[in-house]
C-alpha atoms as a PDB file:
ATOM      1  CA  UNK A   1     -16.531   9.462 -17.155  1.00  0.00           C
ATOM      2  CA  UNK A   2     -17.027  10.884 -13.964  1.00  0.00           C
ATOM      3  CA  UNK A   3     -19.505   7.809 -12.714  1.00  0.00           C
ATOM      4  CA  UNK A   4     -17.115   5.455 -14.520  1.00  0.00           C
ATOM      5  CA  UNK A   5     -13.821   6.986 -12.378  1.00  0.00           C
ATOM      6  CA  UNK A   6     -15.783   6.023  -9.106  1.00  0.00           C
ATOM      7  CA  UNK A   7     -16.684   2.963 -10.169  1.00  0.00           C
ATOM      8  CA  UNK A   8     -13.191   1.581 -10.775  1.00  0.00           C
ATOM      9  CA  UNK A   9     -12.024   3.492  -7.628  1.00  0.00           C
ATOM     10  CA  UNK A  10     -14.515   1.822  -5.218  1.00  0.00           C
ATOM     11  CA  UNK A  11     -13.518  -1.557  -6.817  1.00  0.00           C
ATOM     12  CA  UNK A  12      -9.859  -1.002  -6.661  1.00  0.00           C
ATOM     13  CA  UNK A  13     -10.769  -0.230  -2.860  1.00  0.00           C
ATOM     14  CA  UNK A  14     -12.791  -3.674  -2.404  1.00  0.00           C
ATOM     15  CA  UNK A  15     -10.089  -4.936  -4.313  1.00  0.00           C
ATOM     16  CA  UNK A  16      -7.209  -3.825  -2.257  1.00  0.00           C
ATOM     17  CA  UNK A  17      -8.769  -4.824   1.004  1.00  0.00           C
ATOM     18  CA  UNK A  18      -9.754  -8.493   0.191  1.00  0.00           C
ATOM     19  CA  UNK A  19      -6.024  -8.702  -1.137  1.00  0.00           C
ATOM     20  CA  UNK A  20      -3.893  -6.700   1.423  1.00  0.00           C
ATOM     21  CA  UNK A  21      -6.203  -8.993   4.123  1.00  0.00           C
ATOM     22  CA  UNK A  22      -5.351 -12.004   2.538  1.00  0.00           C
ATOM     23  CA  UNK A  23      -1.356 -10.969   2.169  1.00  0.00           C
ATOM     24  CA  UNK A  24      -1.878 -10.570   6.156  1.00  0.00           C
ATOM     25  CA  UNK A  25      -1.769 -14.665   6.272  1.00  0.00           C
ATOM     26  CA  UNK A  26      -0.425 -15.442   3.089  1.00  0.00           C
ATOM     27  CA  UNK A  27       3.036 -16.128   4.368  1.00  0.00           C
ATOM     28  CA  UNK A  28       2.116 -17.732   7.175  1.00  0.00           C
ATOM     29  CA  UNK A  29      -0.444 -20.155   4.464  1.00  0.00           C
ATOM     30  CA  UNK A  30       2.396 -21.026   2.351  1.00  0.00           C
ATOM     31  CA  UNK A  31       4.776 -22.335   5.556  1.00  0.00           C
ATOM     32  CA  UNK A  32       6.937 -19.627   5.405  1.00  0.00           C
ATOM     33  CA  UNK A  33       7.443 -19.346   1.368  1.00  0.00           C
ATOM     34  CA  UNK A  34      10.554 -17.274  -0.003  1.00  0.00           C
ATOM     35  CA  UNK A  35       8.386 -16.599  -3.118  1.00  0.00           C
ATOM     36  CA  UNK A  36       4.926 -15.226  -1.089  1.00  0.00           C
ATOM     37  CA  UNK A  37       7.964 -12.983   1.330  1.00  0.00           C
ATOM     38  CA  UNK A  38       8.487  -9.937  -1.399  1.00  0.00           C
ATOM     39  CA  UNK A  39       4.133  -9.952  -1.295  1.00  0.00           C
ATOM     40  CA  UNK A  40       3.062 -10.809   2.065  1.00  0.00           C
ATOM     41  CA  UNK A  41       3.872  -9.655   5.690  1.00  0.00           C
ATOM     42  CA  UNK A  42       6.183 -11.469   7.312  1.00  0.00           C
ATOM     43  CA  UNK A  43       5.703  -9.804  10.650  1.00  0.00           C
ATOM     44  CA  UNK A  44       3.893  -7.091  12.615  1.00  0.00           C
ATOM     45  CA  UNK A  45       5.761  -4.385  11.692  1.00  0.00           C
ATOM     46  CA  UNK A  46       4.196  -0.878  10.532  1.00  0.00           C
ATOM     47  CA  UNK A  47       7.018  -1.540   7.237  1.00  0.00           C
ATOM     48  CA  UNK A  48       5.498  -4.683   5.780  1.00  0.00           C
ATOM     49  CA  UNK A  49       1.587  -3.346   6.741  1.00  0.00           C
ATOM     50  CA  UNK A  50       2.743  -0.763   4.290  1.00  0.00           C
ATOM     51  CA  UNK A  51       3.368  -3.555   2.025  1.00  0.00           C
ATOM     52  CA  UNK A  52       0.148  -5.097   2.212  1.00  0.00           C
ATOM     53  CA  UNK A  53      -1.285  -1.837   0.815  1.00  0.00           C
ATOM     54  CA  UNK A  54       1.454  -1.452  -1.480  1.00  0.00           C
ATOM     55  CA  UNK A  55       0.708  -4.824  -3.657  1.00  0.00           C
ATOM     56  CA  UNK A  56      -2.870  -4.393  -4.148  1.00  0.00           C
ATOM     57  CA  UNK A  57      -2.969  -1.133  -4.849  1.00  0.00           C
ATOM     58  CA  UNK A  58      -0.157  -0.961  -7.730  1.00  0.00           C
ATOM     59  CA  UNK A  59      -1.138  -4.325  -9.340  1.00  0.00           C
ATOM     60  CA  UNK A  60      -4.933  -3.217 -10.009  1.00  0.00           C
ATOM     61  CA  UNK A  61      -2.993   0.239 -10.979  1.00  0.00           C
ATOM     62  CA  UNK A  62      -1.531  -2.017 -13.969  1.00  0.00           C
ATOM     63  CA  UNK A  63      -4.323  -3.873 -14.404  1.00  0.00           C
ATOM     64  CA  UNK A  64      -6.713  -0.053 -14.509  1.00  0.00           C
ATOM     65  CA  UNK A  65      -3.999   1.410 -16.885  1.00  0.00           C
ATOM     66  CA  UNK A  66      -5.445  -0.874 -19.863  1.00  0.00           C
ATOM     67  CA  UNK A  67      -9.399   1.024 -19.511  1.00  0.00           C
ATOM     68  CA  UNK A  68      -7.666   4.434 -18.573  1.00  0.00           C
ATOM     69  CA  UNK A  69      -5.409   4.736 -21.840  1.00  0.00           C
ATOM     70  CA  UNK A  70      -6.749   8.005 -22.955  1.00  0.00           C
ATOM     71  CA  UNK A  71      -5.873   9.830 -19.097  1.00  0.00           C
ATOM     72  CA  UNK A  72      -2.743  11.244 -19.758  1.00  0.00           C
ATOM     73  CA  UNK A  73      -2.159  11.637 -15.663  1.00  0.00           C
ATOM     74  CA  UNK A  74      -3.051   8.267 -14.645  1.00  0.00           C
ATOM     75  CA  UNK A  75       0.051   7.239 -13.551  1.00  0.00           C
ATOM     76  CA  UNK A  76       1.073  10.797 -11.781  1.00  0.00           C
ATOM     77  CA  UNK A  77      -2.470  10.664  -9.894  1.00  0.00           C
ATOM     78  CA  UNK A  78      -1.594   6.727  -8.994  1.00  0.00           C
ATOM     79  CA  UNK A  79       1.699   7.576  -7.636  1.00  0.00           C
ATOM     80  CA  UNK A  80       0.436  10.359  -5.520  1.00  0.00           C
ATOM     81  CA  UNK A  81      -2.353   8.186  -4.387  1.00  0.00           C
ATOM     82  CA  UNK A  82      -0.441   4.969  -2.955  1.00  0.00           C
ATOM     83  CA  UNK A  83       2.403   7.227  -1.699  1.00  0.00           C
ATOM     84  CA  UNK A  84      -0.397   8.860   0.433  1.00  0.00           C
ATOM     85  CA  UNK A  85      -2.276   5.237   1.088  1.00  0.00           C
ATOM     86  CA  UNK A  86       1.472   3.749   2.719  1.00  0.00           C
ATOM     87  CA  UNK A  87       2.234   7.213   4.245  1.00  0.00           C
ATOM     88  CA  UNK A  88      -1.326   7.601   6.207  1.00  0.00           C
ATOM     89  CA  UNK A  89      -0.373   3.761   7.755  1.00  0.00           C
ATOM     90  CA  UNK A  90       2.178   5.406   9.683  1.00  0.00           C
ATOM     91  CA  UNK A  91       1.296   8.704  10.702  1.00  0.00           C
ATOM     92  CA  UNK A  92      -1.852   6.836  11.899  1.00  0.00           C
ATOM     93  CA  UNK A  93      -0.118   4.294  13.713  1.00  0.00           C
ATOM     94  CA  UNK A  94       2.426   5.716  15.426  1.00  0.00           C
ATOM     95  CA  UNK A  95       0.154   9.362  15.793  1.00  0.00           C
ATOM     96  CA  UNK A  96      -2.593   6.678  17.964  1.00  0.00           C
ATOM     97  CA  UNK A  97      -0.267   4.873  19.422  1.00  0.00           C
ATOM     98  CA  UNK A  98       1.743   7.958  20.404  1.00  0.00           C
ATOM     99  CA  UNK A  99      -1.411   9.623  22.081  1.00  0.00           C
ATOM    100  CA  UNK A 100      -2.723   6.528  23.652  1.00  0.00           C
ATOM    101  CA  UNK A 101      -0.115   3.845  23.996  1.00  0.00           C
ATOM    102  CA  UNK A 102      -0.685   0.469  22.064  1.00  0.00           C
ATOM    103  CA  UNK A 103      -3.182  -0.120  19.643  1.00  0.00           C
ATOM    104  CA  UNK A 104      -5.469  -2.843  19.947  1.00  0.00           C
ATOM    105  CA  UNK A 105      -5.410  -5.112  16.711  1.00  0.00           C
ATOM    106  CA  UNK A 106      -8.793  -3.753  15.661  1.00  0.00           C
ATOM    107  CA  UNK A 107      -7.666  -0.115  15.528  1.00  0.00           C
ATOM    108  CA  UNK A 108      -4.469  -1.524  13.322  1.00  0.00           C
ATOM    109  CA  UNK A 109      -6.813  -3.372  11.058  1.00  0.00           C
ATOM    110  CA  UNK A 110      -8.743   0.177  10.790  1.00  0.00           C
ATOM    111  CA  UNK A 111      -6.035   1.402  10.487  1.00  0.00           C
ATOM    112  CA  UNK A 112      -5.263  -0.074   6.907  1.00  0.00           C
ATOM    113  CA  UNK A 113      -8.529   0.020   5.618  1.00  0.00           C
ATOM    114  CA  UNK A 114      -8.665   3.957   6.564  1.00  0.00           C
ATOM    115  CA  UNK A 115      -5.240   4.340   4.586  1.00  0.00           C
ATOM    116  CA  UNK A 116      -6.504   2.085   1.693  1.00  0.00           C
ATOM    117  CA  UNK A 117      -9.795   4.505   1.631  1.00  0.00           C
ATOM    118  CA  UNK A 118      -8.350   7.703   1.875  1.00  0.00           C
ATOM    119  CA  UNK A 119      -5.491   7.186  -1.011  1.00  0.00           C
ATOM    120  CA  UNK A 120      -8.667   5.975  -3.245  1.00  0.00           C
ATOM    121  CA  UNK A 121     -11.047   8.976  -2.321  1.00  0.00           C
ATOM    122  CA  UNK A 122      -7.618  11.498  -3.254  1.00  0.00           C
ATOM    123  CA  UNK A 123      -7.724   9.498  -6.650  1.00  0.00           C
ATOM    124  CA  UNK A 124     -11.146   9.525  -7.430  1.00  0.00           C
ATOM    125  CA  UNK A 125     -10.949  13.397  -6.572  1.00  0.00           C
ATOM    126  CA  UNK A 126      -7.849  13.724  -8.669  1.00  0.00           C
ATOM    127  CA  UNK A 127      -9.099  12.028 -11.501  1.00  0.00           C
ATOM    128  CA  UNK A 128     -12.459  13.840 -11.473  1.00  0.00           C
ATOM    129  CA  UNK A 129     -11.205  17.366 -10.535  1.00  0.00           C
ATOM    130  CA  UNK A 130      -8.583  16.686 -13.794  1.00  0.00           C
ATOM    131  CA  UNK A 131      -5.846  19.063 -11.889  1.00  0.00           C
ATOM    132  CA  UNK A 132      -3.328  16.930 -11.954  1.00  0.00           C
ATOM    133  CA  UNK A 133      -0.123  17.899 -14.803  1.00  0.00           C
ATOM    134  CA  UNK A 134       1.763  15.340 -15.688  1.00  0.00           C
ATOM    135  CA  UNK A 135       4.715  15.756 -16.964  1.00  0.00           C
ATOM    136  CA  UNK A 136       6.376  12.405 -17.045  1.00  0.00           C
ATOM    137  CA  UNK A 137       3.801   9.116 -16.449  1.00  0.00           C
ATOM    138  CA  UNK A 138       7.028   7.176 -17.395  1.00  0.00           C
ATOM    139  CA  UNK A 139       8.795   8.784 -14.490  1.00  0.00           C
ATOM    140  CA  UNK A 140       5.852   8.590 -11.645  1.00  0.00           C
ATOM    141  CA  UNK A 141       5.594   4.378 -13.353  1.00  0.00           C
ATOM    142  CA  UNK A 142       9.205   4.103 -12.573  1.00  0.00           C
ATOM    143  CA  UNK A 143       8.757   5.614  -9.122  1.00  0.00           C
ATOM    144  CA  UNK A 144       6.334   2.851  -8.258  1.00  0.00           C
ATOM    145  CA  UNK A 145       8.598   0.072  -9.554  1.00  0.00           C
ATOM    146  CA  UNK A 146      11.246   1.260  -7.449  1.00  0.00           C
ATOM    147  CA  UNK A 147       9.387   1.209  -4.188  1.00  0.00           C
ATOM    148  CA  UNK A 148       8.075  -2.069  -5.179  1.00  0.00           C
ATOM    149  CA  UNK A 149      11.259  -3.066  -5.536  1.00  0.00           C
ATOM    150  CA  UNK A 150      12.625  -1.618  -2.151  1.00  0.00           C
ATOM    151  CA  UNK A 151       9.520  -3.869  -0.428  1.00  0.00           C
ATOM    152  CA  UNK A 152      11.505  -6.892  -2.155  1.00  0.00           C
ATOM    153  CA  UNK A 153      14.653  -5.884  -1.258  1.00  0.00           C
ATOM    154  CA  UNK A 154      13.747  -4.933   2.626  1.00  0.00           C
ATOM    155  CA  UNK A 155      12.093  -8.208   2.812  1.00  0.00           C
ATOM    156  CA  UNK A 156      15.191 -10.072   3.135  1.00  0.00           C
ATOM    157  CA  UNK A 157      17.677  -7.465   3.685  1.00  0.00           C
ATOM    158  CA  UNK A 158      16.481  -5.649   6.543  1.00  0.00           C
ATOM    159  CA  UNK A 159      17.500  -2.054   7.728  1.00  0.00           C
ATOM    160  CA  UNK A 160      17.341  -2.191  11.929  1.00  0.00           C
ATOM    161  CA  UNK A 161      15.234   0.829  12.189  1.00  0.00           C
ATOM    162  CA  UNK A 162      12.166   1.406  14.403  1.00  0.00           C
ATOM    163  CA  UNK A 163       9.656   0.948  11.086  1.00  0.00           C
ATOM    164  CA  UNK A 164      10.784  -2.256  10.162  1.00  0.00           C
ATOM    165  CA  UNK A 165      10.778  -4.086  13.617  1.00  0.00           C
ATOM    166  CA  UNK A 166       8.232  -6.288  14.852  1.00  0.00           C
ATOM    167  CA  UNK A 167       6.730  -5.100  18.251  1.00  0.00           C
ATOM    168  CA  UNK A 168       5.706  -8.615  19.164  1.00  0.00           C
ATOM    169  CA  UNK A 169       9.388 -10.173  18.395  1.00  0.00           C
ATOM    170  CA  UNK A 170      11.663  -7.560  18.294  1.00  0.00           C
ATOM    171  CA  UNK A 171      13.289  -8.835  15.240  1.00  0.00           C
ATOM    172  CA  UNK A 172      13.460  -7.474  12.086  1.00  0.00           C
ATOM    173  CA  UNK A 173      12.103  -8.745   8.930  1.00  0.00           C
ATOM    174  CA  UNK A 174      12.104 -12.518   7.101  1.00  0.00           C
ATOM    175  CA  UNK A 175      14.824 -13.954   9.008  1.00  0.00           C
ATOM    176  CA  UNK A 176      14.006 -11.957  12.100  1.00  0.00           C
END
């Protein structure tokens, strides 16, 4: 199982890094689509590069789920994994940028594939090591479902904090 676990975990990395590049440009692709918005970034702000690690991540969770029926903590070890994947983004960011003033875009692209591959080595670990308790998958599901629904919602209602505003604009999400 062990071999299997990395398997799946080094895919769901390629996975999520083809994806969360492509959601980069997808809204920009579709001419500024209302439906690609909830998925995509809209701008350049640290909130919707969170986002683009977000998607990926949970859909192939959903789409894992189906070959990992008999793991009792798969959804406990997911939640703990992309919470720590959209976390790192930050503390990265604003940890470099905070030491060495603004980031070129190469660093930010590093930036989310460093995120993406640390929240998918703490996985693989998790699932291998089998120390995660679970005590409610239903309740760790639901967690994820709610912050994919707050990346919906933030789209197009947009709090005016520092996170969610565009350092090349200075606006604030879709309708800046």
């Amino acid at each position: 199982m062990k071999r299997s676990v990395g398997l799946w975990q080094l895919m769901g990395f390629a996975v999520t890094s083809l994806v969360g590049t492509l959601l980069h440009f997808l809204y920009d692709w579709t001419g500024g689509s209302a439906l690609a918005a909830p998925f995509s970034s809209v701008n350049e702000s640290t909130w919707e590069h969170m986002k683009l690690l977000f998607w990926p991540m949970f859909i192939f969770a959903v789409i894992q789920r189906f070959f990992f029926k008999s793991r009792e903590d798969f959804w406990c070890v997911k939640l703990k994994g992309i919470l720590l994947g959209i976390v790192m983004i930050p503390v990265i960011f604003y940890t470099y940028n905070g030491a060495f003033g603004q980031s070129p875009d190469w660093i930010n692209i590093a930036i989310f594939f460093i995120s993406a591959a640390i929240a998918y080595v703490y996985e693989t670990r998790q699932f291998n090591n089998k120390t995660t308790v679970c005590r409610s998958p239903k309740i760790s599901f639901s967690i994820l479902c709610v912050i994919a629904t707050l990346f919906v919602i933030f789209t197009f209602f947009t709090p005016e904090i520092g996170i969610f505003k565009d350092p090349l604009t200075s606006t604030y999400g879709i309708n800046g």
